[in-house]
N, C-alpha and C. Protein backbone atom coordinates (compact mmCIF):
# COMPACT_ATOMS: atom_id res chain seq x y z
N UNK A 1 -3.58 8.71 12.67
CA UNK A 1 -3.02 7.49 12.18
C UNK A 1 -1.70 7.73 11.46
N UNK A 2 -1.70 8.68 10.23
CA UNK A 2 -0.55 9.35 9.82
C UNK A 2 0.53 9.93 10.75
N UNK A 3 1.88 9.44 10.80
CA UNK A 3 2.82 10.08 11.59
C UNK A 3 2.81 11.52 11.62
N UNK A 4 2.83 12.46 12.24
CA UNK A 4 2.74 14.06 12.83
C UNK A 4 3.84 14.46 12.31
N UNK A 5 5.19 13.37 12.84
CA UNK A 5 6.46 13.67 12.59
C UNK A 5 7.02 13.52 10.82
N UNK A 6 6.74 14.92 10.28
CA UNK A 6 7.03 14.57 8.45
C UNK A 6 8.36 13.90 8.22
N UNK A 7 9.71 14.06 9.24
CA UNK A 7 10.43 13.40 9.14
C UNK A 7 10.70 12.11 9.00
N UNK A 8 9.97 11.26 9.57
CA UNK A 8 9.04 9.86 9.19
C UNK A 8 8.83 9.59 7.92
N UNK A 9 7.99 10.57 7.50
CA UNK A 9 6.99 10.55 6.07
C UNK A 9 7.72 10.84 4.59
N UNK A 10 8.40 9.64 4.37
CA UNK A 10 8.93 10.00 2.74
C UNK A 10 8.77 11.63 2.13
N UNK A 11 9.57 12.54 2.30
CA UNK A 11 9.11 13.85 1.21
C UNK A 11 8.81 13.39 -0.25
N UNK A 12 8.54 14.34 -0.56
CA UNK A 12 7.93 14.51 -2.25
C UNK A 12 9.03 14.60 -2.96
N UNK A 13 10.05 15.56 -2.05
CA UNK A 13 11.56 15.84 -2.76
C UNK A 13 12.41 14.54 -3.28
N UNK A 14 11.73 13.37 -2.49
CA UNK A 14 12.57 11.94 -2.74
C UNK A 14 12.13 11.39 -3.73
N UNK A 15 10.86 11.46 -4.25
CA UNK A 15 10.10 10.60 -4.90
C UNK A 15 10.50 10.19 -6.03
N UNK A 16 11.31 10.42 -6.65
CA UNK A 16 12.67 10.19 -7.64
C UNK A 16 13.02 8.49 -7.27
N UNK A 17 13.64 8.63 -5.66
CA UNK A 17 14.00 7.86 -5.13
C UNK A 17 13.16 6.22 -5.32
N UNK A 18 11.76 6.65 -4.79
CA UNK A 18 10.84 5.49 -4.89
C UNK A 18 10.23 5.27 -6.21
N UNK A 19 10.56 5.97 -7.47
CA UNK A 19 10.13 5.23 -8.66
C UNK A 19 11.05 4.95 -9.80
N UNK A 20 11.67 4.68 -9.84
CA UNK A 20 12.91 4.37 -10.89
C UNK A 20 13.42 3.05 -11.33
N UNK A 21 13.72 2.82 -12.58
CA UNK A 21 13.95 1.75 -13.45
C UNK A 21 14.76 0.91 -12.29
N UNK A 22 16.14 1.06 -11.49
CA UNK A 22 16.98 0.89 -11.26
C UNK A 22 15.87 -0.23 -9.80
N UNK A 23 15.00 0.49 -9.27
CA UNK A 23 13.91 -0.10 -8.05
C UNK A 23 13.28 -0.89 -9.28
N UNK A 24 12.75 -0.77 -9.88
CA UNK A 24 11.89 -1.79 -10.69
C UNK A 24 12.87 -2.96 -11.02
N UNK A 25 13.96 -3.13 -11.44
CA UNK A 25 14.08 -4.18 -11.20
C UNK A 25 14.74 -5.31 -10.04
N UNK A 26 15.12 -4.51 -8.99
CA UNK A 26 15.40 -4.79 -7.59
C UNK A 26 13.56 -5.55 -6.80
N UNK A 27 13.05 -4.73 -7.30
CA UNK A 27 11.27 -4.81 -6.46
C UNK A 27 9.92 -4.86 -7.83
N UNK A 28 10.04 -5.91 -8.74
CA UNK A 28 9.44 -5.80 -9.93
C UNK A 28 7.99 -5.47 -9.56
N UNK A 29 7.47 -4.69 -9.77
CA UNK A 29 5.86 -4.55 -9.18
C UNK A 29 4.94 -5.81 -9.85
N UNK A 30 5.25 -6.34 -10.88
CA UNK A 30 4.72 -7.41 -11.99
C UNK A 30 4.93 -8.76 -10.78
N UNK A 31 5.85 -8.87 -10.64
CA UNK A 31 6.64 -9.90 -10.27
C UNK A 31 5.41 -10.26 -8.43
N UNK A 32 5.79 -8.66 -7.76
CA UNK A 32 4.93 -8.86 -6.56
C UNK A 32 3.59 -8.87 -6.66
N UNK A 33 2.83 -8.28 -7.55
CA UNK A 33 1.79 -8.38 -7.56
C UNK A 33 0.85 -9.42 -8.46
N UNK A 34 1.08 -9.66 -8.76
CA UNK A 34 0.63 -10.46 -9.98
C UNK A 34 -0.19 -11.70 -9.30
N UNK A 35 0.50 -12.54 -8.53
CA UNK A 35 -0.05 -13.55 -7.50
C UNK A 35 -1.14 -12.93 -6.69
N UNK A 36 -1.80 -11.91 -6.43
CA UNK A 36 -2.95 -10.95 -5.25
C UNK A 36 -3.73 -10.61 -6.50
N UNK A 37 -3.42 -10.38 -7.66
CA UNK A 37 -4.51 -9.36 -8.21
C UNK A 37 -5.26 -9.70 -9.58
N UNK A 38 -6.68 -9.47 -9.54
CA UNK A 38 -7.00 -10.17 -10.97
C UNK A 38 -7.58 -9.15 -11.32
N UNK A 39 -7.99 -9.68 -12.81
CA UNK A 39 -9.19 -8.13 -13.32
C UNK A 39 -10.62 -8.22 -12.68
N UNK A 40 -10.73 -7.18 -12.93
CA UNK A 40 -11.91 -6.90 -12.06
C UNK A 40 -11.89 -6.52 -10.58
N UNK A 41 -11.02 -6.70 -10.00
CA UNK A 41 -10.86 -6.17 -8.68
C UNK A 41 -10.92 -4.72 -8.27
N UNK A 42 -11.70 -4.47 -6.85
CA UNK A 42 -11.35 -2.67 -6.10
C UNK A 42 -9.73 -3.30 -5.26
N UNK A 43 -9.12 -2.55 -5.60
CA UNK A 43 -7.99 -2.65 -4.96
C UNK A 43 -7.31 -1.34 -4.10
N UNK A 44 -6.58 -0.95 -3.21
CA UNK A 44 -5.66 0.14 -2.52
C UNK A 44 -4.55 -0.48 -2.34
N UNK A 45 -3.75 1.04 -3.05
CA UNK A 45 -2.40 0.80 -2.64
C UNK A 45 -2.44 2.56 -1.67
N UNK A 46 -1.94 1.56 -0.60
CA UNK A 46 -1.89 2.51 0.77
C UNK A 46 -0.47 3.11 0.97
N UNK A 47 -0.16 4.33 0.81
CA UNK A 47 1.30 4.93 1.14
C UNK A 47 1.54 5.13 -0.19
N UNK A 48 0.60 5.05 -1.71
CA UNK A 48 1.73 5.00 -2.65
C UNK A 48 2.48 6.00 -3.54
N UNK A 49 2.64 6.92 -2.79
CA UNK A 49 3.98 7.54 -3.34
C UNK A 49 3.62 8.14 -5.17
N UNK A 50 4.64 8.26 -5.37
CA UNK A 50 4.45 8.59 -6.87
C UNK A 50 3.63 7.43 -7.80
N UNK A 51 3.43 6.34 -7.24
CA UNK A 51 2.70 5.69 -7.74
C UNK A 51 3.87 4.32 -8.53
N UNK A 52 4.46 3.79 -7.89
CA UNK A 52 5.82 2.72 -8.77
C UNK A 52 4.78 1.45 -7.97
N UNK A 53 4.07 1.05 -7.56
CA UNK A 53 3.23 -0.15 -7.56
C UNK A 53 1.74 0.14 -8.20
N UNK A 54 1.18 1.20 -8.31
CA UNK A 54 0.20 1.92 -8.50
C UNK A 54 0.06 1.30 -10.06
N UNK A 55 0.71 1.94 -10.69
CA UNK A 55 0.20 1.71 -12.69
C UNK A 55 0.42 0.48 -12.41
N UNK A 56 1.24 -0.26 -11.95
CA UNK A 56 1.29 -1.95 -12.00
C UNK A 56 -0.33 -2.48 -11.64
N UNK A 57 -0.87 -2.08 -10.55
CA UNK A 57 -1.73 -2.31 -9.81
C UNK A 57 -3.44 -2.03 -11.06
N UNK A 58 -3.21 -0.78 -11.74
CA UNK A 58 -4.12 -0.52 -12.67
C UNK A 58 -3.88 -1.07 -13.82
N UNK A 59 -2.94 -1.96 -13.87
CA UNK A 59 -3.02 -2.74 -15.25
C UNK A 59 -3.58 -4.18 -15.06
N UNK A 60 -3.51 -4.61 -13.65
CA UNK A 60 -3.30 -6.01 -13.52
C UNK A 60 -4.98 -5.98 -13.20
N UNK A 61 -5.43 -4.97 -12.31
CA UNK A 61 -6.91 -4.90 -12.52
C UNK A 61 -7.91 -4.98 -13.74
N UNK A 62 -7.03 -4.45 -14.36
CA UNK A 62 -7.86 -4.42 -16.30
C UNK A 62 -8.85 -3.11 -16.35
N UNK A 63 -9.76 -3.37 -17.07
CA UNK A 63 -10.58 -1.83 -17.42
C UNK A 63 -11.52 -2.18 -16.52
N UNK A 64 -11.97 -3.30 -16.09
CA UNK A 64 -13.57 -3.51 -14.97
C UNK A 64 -12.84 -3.08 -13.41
N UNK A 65 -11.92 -3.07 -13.22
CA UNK A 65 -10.98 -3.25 -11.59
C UNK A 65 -11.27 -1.81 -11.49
N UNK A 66 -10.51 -1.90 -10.35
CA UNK A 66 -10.56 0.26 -9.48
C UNK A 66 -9.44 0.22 -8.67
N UNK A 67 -8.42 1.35 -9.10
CA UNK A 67 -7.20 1.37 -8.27
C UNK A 67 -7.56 2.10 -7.21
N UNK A 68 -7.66 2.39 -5.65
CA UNK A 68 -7.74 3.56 -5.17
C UNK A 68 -5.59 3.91 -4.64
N UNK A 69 -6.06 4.85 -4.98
CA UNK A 69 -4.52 5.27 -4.75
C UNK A 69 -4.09 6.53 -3.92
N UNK A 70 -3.97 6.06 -2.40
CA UNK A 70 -3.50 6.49 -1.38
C UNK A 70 -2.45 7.59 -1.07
N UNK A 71 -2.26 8.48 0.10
CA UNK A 71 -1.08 8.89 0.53
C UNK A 71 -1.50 10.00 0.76
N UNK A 72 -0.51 10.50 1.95
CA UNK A 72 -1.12 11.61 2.90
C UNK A 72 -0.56 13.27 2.36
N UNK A 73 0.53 12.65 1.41
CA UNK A 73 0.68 13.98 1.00
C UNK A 73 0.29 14.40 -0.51
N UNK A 74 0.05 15.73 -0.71
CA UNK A 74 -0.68 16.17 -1.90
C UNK A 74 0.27 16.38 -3.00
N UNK A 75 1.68 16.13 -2.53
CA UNK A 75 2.43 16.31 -3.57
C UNK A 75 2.87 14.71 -3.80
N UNK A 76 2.71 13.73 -3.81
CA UNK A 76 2.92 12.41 -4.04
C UNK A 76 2.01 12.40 -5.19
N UNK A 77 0.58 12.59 -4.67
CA UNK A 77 -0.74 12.21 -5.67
C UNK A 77 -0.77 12.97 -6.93
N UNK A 78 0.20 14.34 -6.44
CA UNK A 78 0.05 14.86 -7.84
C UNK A 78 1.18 14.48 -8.87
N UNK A 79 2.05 13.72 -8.56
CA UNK A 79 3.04 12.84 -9.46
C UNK A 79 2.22 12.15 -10.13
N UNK A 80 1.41 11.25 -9.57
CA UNK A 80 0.81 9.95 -9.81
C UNK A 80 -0.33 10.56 -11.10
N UNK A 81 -1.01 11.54 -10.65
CA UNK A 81 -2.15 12.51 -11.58
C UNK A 81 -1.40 12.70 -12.80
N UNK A 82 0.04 13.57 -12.93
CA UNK A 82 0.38 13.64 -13.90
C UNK A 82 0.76 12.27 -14.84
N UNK A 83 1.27 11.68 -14.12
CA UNK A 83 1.17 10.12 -14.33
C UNK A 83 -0.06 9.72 -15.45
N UNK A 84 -0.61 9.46 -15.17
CA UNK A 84 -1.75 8.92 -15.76
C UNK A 84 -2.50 9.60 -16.36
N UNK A 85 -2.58 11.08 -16.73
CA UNK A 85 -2.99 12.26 -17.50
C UNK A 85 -3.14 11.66 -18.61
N UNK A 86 -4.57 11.20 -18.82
CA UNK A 86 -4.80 11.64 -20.36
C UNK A 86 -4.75 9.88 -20.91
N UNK A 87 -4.74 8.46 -20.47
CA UNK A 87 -4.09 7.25 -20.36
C UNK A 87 -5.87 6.88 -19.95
N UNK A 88 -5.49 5.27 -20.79
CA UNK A 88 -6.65 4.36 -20.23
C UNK A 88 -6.42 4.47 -18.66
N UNK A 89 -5.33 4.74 -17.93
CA UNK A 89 -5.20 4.09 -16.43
C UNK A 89 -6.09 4.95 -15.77
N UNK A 90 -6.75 6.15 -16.21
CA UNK A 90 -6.51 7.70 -15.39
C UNK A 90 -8.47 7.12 -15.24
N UNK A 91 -9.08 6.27 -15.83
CA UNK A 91 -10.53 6.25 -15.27
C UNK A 91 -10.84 4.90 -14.72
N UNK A 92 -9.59 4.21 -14.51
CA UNK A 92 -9.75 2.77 -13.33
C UNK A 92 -9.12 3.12 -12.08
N UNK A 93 -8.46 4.60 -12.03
CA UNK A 93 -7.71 5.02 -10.95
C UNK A 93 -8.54 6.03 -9.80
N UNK A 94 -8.41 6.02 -8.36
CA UNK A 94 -9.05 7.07 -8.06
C UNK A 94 -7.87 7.79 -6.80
N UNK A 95 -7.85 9.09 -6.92
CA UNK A 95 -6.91 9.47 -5.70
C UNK A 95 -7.35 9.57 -4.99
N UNK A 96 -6.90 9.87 -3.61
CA UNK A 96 -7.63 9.86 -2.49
C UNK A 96 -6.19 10.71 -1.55
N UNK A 97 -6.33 11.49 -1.01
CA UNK A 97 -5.61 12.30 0.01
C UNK A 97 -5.59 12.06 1.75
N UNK A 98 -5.44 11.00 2.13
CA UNK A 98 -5.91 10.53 3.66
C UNK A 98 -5.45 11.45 4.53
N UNK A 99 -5.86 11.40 5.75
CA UNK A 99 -5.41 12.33 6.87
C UNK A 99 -4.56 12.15 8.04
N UNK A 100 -4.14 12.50 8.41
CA UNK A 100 -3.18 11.79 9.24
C UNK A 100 -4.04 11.13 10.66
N UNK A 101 -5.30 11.38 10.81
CA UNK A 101 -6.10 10.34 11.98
C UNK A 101 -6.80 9.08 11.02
N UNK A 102 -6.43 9.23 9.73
CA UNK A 102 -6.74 7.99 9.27
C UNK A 102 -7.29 7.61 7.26
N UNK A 103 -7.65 6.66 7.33
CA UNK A 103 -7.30 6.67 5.24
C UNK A 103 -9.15 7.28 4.97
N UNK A 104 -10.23 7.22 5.45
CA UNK A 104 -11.37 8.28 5.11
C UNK A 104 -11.61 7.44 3.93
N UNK A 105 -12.08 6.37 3.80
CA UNK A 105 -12.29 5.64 2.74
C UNK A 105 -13.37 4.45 3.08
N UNK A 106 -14.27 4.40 2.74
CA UNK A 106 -15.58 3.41 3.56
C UNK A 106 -15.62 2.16 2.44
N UNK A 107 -15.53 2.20 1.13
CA UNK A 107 -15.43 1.41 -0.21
C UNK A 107 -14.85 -0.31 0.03
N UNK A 108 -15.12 -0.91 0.06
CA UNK A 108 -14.76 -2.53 0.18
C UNK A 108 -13.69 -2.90 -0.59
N UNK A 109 -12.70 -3.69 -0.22
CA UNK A 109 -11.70 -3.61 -1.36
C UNK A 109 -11.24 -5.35 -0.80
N UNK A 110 -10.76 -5.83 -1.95
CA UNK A 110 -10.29 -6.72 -2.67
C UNK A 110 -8.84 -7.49 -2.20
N UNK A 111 -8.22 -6.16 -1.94
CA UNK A 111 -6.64 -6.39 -2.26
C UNK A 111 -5.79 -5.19 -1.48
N UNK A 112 -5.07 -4.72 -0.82
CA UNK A 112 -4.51 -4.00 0.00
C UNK A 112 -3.28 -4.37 0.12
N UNK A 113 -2.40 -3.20 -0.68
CA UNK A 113 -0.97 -3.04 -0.29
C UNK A 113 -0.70 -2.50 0.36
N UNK A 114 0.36 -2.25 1.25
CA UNK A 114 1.08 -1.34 2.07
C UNK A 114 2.08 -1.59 2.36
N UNK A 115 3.02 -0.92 1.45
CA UNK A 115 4.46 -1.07 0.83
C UNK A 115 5.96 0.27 1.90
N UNK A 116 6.10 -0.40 2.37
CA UNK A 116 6.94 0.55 2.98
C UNK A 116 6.36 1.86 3.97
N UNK A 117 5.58 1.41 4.66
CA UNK A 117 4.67 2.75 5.43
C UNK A 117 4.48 2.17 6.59
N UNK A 118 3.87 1.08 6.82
CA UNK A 118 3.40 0.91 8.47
C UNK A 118 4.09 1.58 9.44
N UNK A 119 5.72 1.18 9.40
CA UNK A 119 6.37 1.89 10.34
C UNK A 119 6.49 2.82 10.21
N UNK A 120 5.89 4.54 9.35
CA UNK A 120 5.21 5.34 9.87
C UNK A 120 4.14 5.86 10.45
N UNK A 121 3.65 4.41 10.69
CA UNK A 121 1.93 5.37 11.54
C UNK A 121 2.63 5.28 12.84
N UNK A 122 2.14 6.34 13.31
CA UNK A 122 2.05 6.92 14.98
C UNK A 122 1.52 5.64 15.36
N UNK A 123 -0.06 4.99 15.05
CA UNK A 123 -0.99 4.19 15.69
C UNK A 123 -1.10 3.24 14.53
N UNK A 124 -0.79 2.24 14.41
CA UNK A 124 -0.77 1.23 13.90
C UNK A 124 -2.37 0.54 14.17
N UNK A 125 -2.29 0.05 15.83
CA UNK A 125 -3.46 -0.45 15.93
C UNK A 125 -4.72 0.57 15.53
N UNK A 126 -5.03 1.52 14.92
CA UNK A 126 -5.70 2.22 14.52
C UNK A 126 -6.17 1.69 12.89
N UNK A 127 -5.42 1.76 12.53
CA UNK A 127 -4.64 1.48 11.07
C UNK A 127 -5.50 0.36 10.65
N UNK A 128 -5.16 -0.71 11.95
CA UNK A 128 -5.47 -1.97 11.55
C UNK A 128 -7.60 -2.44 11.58
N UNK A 129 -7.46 -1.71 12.55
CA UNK A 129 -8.94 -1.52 12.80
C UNK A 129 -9.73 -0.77 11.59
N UNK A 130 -8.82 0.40 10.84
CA UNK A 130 -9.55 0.68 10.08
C UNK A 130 -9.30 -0.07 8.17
N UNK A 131 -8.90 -1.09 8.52
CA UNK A 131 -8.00 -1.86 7.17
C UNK A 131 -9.19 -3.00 7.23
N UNK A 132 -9.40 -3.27 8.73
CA UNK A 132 -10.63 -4.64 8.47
C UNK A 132 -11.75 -4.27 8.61
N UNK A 133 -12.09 -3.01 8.55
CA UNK A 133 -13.50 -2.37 8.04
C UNK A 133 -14.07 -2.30 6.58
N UNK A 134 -13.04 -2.27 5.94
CA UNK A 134 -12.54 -1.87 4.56
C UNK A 134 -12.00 -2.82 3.80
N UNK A 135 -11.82 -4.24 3.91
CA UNK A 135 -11.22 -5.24 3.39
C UNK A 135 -12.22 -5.92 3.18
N UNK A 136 -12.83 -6.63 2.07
CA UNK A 136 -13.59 -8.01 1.80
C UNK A 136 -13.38 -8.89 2.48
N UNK A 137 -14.30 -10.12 3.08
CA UNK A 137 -14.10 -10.96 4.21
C UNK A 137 -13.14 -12.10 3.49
N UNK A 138 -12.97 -12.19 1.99
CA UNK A 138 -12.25 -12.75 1.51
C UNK A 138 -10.88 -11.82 0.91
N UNK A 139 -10.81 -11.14 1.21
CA UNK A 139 -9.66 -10.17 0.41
C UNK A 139 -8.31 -10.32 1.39
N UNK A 140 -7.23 -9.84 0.85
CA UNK A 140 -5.54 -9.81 1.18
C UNK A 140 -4.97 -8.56 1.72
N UNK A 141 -4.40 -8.70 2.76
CA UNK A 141 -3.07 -7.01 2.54
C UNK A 141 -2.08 -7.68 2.62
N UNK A 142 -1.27 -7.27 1.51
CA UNK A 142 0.81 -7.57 2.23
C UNK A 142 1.17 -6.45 2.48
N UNK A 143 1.37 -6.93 3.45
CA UNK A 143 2.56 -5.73 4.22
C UNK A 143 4.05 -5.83 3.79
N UNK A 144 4.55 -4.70 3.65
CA UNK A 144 6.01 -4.71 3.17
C UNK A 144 6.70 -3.87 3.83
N UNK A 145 7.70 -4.19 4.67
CA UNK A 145 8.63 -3.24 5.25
C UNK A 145 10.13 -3.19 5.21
N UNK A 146 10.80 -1.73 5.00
CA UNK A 146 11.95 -2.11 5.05
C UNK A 146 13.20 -2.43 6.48
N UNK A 147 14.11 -3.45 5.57
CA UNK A 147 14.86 -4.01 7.05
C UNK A 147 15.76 -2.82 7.29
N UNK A 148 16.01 -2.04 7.04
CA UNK A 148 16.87 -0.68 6.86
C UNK A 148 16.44 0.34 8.21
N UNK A 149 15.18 0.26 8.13
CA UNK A 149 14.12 1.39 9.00
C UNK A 149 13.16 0.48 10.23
N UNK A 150 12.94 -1.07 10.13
CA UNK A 150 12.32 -1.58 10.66
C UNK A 150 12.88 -2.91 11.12
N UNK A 151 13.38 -3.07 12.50
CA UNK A 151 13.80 -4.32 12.63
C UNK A 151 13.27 -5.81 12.71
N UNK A 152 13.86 -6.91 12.89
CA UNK A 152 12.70 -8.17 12.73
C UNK A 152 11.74 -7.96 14.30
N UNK A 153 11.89 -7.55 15.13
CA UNK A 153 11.15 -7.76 16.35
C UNK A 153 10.41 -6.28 16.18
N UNK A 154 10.74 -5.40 15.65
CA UNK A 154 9.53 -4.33 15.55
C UNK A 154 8.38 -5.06 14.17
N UNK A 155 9.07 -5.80 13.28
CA UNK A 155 8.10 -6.36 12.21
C UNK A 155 7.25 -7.27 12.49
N UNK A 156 7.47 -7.77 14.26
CA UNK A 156 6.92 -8.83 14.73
C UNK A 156 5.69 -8.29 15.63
N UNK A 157 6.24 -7.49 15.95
CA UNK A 157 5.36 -7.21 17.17
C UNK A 157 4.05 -6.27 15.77
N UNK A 158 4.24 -5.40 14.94
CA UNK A 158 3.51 -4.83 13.99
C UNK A 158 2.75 -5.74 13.62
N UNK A 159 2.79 -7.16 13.38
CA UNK A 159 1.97 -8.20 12.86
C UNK A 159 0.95 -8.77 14.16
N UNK A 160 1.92 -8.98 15.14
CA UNK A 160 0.80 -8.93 16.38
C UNK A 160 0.10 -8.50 16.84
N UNK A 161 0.24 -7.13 16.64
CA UNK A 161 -1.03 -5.80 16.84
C UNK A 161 -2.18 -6.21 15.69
N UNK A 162 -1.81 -6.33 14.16
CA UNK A 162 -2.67 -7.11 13.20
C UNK A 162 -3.69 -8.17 13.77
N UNK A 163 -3.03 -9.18 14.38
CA UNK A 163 -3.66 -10.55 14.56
C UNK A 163 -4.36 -10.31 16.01
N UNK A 164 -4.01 -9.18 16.52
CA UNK A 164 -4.84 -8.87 17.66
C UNK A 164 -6.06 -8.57 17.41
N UNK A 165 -6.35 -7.94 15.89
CA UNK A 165 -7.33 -7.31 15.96
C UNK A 165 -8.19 -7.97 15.05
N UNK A 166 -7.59 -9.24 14.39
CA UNK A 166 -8.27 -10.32 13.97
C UNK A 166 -7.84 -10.53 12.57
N UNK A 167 -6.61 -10.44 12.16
CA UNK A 167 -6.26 -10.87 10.66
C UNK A 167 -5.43 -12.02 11.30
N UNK A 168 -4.87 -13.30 10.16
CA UNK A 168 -4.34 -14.11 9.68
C UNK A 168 -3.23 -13.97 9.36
N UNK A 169 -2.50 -14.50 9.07
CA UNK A 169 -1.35 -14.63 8.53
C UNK A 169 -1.13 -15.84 7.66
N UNK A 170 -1.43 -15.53 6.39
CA UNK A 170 -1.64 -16.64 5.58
C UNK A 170 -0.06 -17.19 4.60
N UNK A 171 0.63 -15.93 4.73
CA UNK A 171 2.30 -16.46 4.54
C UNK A 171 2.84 -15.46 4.67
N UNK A 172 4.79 -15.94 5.15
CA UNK A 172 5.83 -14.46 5.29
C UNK A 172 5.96 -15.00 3.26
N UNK A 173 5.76 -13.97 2.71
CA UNK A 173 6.88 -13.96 1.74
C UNK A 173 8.19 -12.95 1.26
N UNK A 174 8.93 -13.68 0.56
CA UNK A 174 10.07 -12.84 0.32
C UNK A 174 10.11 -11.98 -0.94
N UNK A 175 10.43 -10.94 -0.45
CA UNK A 175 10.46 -9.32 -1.59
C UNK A 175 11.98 -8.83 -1.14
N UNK A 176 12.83 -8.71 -2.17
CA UNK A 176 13.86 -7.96 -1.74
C UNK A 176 14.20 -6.88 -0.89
N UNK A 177 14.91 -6.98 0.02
CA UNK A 177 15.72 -5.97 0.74
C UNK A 177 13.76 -5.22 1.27
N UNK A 178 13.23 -6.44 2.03
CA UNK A 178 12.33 -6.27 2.75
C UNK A 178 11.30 -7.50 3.46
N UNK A 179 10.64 -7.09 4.33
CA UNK A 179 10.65 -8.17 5.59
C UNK A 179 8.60 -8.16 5.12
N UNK A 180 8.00 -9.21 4.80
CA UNK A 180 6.54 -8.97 3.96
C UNK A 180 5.88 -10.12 4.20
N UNK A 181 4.24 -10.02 4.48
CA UNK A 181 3.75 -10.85 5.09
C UNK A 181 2.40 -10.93 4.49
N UNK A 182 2.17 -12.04 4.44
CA UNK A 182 -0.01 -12.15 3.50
C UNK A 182 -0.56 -12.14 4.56
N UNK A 183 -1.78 -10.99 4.71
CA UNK A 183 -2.40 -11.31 5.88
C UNK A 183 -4.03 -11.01 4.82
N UNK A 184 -4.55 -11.73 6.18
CA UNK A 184 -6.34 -11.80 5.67
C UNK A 184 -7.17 -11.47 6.83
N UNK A 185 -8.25 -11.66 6.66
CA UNK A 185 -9.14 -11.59 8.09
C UNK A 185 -9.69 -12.99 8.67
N UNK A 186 -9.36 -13.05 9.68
CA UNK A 186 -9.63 -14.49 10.28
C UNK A 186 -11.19 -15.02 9.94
C-alpha cells in the first residue's frame, strides 16, 4: 500500500519542513480540525509525519479520546515520541509503524485524516478497502492533497476509486494551498 519508491515518501530529513510555526498558520490544525473532532473520540491521523496535526488531534480528543498516530517511517514517529515525552498527550496517543502493504490496524475509529499522502500509495484502492474496515459506520476521513504534487483530475479520479468502494462524499472543503474532501461510508 505504502509507495516502494522512498522518493515519493516525505524523508525524515524534511520534517522541519512539515511542522513549523510559519505552516501553522498557513494550515491551522485548530482551525481544520475542530469541525470532525470531539472528546472522547478513537481517531487516526494517517501519514502523520512529525506529528503538526497529531498534538492538535490529542487535544481536541481530551483525556477519554485515543490518537492513533500513523506513518511508515520510524524516523517520523520518533519526532512525534519525543514530542510528547513525558506530557498529558503521551497516554491518549498511540504510535503505530504501518507497512508499506498496508496501515495493520484492526481498532474502529471515529475520525480519519489523511493529510498530504494518498498520492503516495502505490494502491490507493487498497488503502481504501482497508480505511472502510476500520472506520465507524458513522465516522469521517478528509482527505487532503497537495495541488503542487497532485492535479485536479488525478484528485478526481482518487475520490472515485473511494466511492467505488463505497464512501460518500459529504463535502469538497477548502484548506489552503490544497485540494480536500469529507468523505464517509455510504
Amino acid at each position: 500500500m505504502i509507495n516502494d519508491n522512498k522518493q515519493r515518501v516525505c524523508p525524515v530529513e524534511n520534517a522541519g519542513s512539515l511542522d513549523n510555526s510559519f505552516r501553522k498558520w498557513l494550515q491551522n490544525p485548530e482551525n481544520i480540525l475542530r469541525p470532525y473532532i470531539q472528546p472522547g473520540m478513537s481517531v487516526m491521523d494517517f501519514g502523520c509525519g512529525p506529528g503538526f496535526f497529531t498534538m492538535k488531534m490529542a487535544q481536541l480528543v481530551g483525556a477519554e479520546g485515543k490518537v492513533y498516530a500513523v506513518d511508515l517511517q520510524e524516523g517520523m514517529l520518533q519526532k512525534l515520541k519525543e514530542k510528547i515525552r513525558s506530557t498529558e498527550i503521551e497516554r491518549r496517543m498511540h504510535l503505530h509503524q504501518c507497512q508499506e502493504n498496508g496501515i495493520g490496524v484492526t481498532k474502529l475509529f471515529d475520525f480519519i485524516l489523511a493529510f498530504y499522502v494518498v498520492h503516495e500509495l502505490p494502491n490507493q484502492e487498497a488503502f481504501f478497502h482497508e480505511l472502510k474496515s476500520i472506520i465507524k459506520p458513522d465516522g469521517k476521513i478528509l482527505i487532503v492533497e497537495p495541488p503542487f504534487h497532485v492535479s485536479r483530475k488525478a484528485f478526481n479520479k482518487c475520490i472515485e476509486k473511494a466511492m467505488k468502494i463505497g464512501f460518500n462524499v459529504e463535502k469538497v472543503t477548502k484548506i489552503l494551498f490544497s485540494k480536500a474532501v469529507l468523505m464517509s461510508i455510504v
